[in-house]
Protein backbone atom coordinates (compact mmCIF):
# COMPACT_ATOMS: atom_id res chain seq x y z
CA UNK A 1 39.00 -19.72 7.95
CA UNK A 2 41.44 -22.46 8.37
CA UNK A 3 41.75 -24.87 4.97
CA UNK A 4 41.50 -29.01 5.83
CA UNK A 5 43.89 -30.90 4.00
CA UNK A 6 41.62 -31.94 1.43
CA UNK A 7 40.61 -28.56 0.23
CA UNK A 8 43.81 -27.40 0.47
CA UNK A 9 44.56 -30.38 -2.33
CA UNK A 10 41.88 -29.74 -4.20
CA UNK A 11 43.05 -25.91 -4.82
CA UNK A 12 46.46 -26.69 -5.73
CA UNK A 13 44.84 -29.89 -8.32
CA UNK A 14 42.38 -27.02 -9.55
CA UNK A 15 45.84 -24.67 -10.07
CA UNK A 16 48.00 -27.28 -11.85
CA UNK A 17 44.66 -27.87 -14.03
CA UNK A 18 44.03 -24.51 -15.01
CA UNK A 19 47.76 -23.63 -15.43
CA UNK A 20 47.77 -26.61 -17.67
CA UNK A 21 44.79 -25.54 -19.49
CA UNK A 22 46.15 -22.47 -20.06
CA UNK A 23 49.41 -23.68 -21.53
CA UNK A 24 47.48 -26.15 -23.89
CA UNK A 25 45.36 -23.10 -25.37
CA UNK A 26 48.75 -21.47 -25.78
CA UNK A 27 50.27 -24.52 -28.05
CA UNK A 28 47.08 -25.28 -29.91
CA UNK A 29 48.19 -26.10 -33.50
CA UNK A 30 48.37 -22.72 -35.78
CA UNK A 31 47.05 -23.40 -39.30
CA UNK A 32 47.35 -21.20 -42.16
CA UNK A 33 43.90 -20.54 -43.69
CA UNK A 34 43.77 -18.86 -47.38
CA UNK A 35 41.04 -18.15 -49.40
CA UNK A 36 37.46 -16.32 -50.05
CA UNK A 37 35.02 -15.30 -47.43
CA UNK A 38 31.62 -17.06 -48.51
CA UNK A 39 29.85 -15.52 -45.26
CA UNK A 40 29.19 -13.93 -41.70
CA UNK A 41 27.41 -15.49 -39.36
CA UNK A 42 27.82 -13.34 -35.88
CA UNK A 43 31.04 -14.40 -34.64
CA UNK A 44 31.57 -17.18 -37.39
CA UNK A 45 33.09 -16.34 -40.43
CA UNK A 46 32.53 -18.94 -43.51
CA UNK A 47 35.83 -19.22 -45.76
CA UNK A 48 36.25 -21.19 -49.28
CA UNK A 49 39.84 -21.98 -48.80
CA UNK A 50 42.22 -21.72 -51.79
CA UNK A 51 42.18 -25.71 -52.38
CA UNK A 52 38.52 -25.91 -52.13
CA UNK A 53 37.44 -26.84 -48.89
CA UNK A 54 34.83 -24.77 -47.00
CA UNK A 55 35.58 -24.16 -43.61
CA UNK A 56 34.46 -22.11 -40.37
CA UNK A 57 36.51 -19.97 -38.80
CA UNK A 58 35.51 -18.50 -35.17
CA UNK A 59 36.15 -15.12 -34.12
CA UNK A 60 36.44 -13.40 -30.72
CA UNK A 61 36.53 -10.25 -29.33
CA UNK A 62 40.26 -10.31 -29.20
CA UNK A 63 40.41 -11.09 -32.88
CA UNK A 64 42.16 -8.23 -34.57
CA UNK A 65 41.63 -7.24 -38.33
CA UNK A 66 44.15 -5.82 -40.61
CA UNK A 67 43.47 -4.33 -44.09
CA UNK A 68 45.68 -5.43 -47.20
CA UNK A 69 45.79 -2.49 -49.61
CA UNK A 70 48.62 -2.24 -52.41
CA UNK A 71 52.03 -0.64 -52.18
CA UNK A 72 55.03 -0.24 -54.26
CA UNK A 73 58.89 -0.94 -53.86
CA UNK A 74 59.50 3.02 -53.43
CA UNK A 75 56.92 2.67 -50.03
CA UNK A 76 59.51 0.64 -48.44
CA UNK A 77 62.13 3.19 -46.79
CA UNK A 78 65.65 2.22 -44.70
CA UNK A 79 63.90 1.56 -41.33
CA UNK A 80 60.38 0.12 -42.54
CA UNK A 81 59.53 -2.84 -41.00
CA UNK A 82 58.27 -5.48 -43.24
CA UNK A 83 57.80 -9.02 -43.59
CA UNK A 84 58.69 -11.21 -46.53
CA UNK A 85 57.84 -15.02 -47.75
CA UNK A 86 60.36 -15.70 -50.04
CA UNK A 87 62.54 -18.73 -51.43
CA UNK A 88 66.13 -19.79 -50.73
CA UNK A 89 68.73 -18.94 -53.37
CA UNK A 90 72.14 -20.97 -53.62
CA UNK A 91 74.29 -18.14 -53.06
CA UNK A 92 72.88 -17.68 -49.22
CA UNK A 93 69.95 -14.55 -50.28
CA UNK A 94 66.72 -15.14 -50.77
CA UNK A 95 63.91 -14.28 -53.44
CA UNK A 96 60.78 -12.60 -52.37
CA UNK A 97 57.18 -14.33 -52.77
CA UNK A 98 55.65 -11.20 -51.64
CA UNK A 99 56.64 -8.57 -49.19
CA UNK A 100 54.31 -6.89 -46.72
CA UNK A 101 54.81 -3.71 -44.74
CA UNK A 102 53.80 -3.32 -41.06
CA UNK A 103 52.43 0.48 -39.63
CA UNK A 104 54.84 1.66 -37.53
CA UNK A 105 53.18 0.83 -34.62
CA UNK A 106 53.51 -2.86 -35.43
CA UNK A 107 57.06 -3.08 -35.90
CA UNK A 108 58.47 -5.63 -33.97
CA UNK A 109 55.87 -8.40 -35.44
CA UNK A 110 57.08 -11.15 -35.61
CA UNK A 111 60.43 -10.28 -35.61
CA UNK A 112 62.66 -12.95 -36.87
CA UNK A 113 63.70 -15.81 -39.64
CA UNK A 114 61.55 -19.29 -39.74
CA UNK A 115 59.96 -21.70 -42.23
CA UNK A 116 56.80 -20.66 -43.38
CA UNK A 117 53.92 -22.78 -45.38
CA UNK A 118 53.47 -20.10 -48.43
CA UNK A 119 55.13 -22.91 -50.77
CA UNK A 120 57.55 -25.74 -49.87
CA UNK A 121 60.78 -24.41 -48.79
CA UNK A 122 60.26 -21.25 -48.07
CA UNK A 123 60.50 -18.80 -45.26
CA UNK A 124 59.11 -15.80 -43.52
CA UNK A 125 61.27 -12.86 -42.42
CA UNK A 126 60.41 -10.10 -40.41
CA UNK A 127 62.74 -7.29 -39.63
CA UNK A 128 63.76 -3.83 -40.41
CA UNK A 129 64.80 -2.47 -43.53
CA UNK A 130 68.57 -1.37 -43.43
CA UNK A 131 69.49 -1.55 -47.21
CA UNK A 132 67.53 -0.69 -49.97
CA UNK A 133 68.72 -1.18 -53.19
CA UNK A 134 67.05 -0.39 -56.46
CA UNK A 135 69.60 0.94 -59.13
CA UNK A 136 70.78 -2.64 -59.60
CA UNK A 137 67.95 -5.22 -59.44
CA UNK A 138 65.96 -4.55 -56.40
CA UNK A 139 67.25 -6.17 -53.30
CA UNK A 140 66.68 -5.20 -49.31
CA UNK A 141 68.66 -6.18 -46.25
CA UNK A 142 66.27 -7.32 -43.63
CA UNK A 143 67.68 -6.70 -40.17
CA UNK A 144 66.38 -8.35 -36.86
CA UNK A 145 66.90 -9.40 -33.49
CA UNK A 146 70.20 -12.07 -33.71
CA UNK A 147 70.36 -11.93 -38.01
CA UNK A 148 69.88 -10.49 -41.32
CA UNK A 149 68.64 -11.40 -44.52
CA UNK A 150 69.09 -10.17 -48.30
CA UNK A 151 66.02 -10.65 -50.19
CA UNK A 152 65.88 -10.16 -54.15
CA UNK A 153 62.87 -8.41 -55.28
CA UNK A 154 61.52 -9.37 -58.63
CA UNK A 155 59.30 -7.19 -60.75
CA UNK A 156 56.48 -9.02 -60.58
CA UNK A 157 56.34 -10.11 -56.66
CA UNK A 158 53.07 -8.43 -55.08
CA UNK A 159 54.17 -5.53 -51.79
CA UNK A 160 51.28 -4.69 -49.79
CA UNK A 161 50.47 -2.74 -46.79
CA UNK A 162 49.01 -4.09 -43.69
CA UNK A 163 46.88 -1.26 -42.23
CA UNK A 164 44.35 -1.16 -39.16
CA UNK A 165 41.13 -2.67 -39.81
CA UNK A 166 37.87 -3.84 -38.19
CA UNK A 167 35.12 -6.23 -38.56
CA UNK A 168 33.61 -3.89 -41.51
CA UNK A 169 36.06 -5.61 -43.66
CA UNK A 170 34.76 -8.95 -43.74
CA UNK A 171 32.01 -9.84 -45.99
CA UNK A 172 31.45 -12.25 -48.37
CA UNK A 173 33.67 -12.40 -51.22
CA UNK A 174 36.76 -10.56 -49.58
CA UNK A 175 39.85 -12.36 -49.78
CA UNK A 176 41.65 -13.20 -46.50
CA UNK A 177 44.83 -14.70 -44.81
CA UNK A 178 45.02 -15.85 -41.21
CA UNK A 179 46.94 -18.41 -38.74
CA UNK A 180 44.55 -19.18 -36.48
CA UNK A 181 44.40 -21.98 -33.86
CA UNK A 182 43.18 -25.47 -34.15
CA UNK A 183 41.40 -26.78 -31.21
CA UNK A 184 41.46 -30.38 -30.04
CA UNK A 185 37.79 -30.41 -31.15
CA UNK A 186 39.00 -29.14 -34.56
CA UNK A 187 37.53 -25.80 -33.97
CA UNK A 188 39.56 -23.15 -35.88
CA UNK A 189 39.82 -19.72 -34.19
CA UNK A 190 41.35 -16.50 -35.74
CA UNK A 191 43.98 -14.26 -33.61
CA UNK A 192 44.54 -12.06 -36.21
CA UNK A 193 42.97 -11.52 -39.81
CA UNK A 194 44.04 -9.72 -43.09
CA UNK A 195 41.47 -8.82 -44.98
CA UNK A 196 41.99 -7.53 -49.03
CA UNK A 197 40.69 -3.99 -49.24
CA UNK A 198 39.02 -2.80 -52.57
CA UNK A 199 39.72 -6.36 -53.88
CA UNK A 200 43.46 -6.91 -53.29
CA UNK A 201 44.48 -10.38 -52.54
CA UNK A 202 46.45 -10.75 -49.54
CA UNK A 203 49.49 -12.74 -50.60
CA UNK A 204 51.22 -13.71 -47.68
């Protein structure tokens, strides 16, 4: 059938619209939500955030869980891929909030250096272990694509593992951390969520 002008207008507006709708979903604000689990309801998960506000949190069938359990320094092998908040130091290394270590069929998270909201200042790496030194103080070289990072590892600084999860994990009083989207509406919708196992607090 042959298209008039008009329609053929009104496809290509309907295009631009949904490719434009489709990059604004993409570039929705990501907010970092920390804190308790106070609920389920279906698809809506009710979260006491760490500075006190309750909020609702939306979930979708794309939403993926991950399980925090604890791990130690001697986990973390040349070649694990991890990620670490940590805090800039004034000879160019960095000091670890907390480290985190992907299974090895998430390496390749995240991969990279950037600010992070953990605590003013600080960053987020991901990458692959290439050093790993314990002897002397504990300090790893984080390799990834186009850098790497040293990153001092006190004592006390909490290492997890992120393991696969499902929705089993989340009931009320579980700890979480997510970046989830904020929608225009202010609707806040998980992509991914790491859930505390056996009551460890995720500390990313």
């Amino acid at each position: 059938m042959k298209m008039t002008f008009n329609t053929m207008l009104l496809a290509s507006s309907l295009a631009a619209f949904m490719t434009l709708g489709v990059a604004q979903a993409q570039d929705a604000p990501r907010i970092g939500v920390r804190g308790a689990i106070t609920a389920m309801d279906g698809d809506a998960m009710h979260v006491k955030v760490n500075s006190g506000e309750d909020v609702t949190v939306h979930l979708t069938k794309d939403t993926q869980v991950r399980a925090v359990t604890l791990a130690k320094i001697e986990d973390i092998k040349p070649g694990s891929y991890i990620g670490s908040a940590a805090m800039p130091n004034a000879d160019g290394t960095l000091t670890a909030l907390e480290i985190h270590v992907f299974p090895p069929a998430m390496a390749g998270t995240g991969d990279g250096h950037r600010a992070f909201d953990l605590k003013e200042g600080s960053s987020m790496t991901n990458g692959t272990v290439g050093d790993l030194v314990i002897s002397h103080g504990r300090t790893l070289t984080v390799k990834y694509k186009g850098g790497e990072q040293k990153i001092v590892v006190p004592d006390d600084v909490p290492i997890v593992n992120l393991e696969p999860g499902d929705r089993s994990l989340l009931k009320a009083g579980v700890k979480v951390v997510m970046f989830a989207a904020k929608g225009a509406d202010g609707t806040i919708t998980a992509q991914a969520i790491s859930a505390g196992k056996d009551g460890v607090t995720p500390p990313m």
